[in-house]
Protein backbone atom coordinates (compact mmCIF):
# COMPACT_ATOMS: atom_id res chain seq x y z
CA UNK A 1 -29.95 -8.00 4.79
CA UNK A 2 -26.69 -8.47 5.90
CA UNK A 3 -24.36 -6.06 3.83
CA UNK A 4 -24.19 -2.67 6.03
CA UNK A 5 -22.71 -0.43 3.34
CA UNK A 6 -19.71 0.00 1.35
CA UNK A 7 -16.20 -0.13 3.65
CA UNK A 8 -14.34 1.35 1.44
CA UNK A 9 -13.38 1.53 -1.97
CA UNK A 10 -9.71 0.07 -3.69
CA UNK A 11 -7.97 0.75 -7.18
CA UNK A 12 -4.79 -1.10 -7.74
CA UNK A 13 -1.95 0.97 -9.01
CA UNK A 14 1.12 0.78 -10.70
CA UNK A 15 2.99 3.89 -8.85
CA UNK A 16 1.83 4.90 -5.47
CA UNK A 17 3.55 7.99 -5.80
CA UNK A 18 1.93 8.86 -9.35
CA UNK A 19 -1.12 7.99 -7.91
CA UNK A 20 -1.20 9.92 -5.20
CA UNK A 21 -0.34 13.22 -7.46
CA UNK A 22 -3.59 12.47 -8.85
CA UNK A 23 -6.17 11.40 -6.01
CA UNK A 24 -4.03 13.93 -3.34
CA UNK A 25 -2.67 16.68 -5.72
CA UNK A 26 -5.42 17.16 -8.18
CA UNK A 27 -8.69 15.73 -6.68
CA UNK A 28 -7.25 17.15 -3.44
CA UNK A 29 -8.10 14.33 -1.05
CA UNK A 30 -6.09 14.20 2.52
CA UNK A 31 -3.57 11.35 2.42
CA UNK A 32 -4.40 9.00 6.02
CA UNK A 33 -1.34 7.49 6.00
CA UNK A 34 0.68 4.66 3.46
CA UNK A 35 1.85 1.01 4.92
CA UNK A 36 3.19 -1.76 3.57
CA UNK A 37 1.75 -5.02 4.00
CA UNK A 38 3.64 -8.26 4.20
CA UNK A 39 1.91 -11.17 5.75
CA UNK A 40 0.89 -14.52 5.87
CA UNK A 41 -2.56 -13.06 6.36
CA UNK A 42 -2.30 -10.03 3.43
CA UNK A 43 -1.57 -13.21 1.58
CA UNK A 44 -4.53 -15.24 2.17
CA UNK A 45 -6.80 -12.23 1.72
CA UNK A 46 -5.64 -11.98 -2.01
CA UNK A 47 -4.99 -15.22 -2.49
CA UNK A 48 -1.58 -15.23 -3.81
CA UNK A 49 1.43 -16.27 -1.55
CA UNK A 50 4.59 -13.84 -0.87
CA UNK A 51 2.02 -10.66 -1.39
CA UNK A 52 3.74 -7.58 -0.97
CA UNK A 53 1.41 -4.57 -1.21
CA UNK A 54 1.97 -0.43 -0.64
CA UNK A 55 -1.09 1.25 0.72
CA UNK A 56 -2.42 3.91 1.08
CA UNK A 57 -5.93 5.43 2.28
CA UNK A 58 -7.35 8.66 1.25
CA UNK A 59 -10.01 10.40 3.37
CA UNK A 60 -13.29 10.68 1.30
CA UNK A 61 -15.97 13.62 2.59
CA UNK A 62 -18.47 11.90 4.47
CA UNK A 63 -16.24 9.69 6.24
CA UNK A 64 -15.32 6.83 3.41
CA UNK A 65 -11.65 5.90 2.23
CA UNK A 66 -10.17 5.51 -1.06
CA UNK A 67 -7.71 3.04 -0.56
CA UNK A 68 -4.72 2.95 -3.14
CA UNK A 69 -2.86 -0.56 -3.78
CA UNK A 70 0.49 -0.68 -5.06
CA UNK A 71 1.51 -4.86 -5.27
CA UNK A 72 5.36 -5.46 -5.59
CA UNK A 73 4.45 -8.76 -5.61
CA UNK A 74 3.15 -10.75 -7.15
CA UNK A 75 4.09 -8.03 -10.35
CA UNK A 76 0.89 -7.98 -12.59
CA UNK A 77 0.83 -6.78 -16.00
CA UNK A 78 -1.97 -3.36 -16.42
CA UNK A 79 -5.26 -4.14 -17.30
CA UNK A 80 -6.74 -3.41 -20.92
CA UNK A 81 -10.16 -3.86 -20.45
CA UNK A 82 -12.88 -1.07 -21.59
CA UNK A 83 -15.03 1.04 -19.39
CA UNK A 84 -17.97 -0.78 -21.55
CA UNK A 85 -16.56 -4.40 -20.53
CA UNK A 86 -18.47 -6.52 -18.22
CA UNK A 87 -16.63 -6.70 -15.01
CA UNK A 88 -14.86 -3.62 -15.17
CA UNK A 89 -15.90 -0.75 -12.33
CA UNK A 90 -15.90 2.68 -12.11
CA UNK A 91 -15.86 5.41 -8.94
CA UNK A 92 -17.95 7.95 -8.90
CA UNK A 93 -16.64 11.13 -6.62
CA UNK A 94 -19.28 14.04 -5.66
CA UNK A 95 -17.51 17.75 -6.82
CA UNK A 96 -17.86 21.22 -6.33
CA UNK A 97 -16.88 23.49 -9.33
CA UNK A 98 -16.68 20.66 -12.05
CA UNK A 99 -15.54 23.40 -14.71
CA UNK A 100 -12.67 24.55 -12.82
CA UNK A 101 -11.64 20.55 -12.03
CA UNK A 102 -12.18 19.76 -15.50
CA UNK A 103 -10.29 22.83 -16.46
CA UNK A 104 -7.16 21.59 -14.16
CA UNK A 105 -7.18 18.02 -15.37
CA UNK A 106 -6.83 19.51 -18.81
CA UNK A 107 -3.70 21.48 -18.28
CA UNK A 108 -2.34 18.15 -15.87
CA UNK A 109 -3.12 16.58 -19.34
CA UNK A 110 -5.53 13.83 -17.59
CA UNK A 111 -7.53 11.65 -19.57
CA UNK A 112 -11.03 13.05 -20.24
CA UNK A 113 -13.55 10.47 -21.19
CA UNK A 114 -16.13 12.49 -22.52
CA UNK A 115 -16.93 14.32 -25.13
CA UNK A 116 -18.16 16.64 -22.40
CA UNK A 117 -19.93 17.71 -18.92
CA UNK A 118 -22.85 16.73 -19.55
CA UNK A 119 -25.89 18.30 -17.03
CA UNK A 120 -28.61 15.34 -16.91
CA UNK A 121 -32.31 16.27 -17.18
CA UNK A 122 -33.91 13.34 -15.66
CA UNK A 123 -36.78 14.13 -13.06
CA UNK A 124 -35.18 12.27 -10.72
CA UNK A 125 -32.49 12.34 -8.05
CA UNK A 126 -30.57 13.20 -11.41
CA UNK A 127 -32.14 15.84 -12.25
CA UNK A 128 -29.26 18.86 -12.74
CA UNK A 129 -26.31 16.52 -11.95
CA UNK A 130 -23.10 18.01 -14.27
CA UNK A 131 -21.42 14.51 -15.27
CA UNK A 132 -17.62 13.83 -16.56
CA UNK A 133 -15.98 10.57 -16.57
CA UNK A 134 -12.32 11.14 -16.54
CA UNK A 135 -9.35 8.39 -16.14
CA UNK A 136 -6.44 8.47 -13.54
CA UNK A 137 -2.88 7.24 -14.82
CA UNK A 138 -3.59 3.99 -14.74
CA UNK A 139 -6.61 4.15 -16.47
CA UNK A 140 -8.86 3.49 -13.84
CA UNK A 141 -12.47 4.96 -14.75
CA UNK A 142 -13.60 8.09 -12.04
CA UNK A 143 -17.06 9.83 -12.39
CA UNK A 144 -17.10 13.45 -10.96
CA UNK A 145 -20.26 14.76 -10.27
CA UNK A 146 -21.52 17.65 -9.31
CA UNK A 147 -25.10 17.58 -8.00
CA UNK A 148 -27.13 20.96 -7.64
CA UNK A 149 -26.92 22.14 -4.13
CA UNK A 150 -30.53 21.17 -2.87
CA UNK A 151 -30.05 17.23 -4.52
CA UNK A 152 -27.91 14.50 -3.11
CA UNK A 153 -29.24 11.34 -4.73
CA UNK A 154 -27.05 8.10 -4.80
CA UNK A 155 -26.94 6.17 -7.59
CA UNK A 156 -25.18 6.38 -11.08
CA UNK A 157 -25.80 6.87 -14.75
């Protein structure tokens, strides 16, 4: 096999700054540090010339990054696409105290997905995971779970 694990994970963003109210103010995760990234190379990786990008990573528990993209250029219009669409993506961050989360999204007035937390009975490593699927400004699609405190199975509904 040769993939290791996941690097890290990327949402691209229309304003940093809004962004970073959500993922740092409300979800609470440390900022790393923002850069911007003009380069030849920055460039090639995204395959479109002149790329200008803001960036920032967020510290995940467990030691992964969230890493926020801003791109100046080239300017790109938001995406439309459904949650239900092939090739669309979601992130799924573990919780604590999804309640009082969901509770503090409301009154942010964030975009709640579902009808409800919903506590999966499953037999499996899902068995007693509390589920919400929630969107941040841009409408990216986040998961929140929070697993019973003797489970910590990956995965995803």
């Amino acid at each position: 096999m040769t993939v290791t694990g996941i690097d890290h994970a990327g949402l691209t963003v229309a304003d940093l700054e809004r962004s970073l109210g959500f993922y740092e103010g409300l979800l609470g995760l440390p900022l790393a540090g923002i850069a911007r990234e003009e380069s030849p190379d920055i460039s090639a990786i995204v395959g479109h010339a002149g790329t200008r990008v803001l960036i920032a990573d967020l510290m995940l528990p467990g030691g992964g990054v969230l890493e926020l993209l801003q791109y100046e250029e080239p300017a790109g219009a938001p995406a439309q696409a459904s949650h239900t669409q092939a090739g669309t993506a979601h992130i799924a961050l573990g919780v604590r105290d999804l309640a009082a989360l969901q509770r503090r999204l409301v009154a942010a007035g964030v975009d709640i997905v579902s009808d409800r937390p919903v506590t999966l009975r499953t037999g499996d490593s899902w068995n007693g995971a509390t589920v919400l699927y929630v969107r941040d400004p841009d409408r990216n699609l986040i998961e929140l779970i929070e697993r019973p405190a003797s489970s910590s199975g990956p995965g995803s509904p």
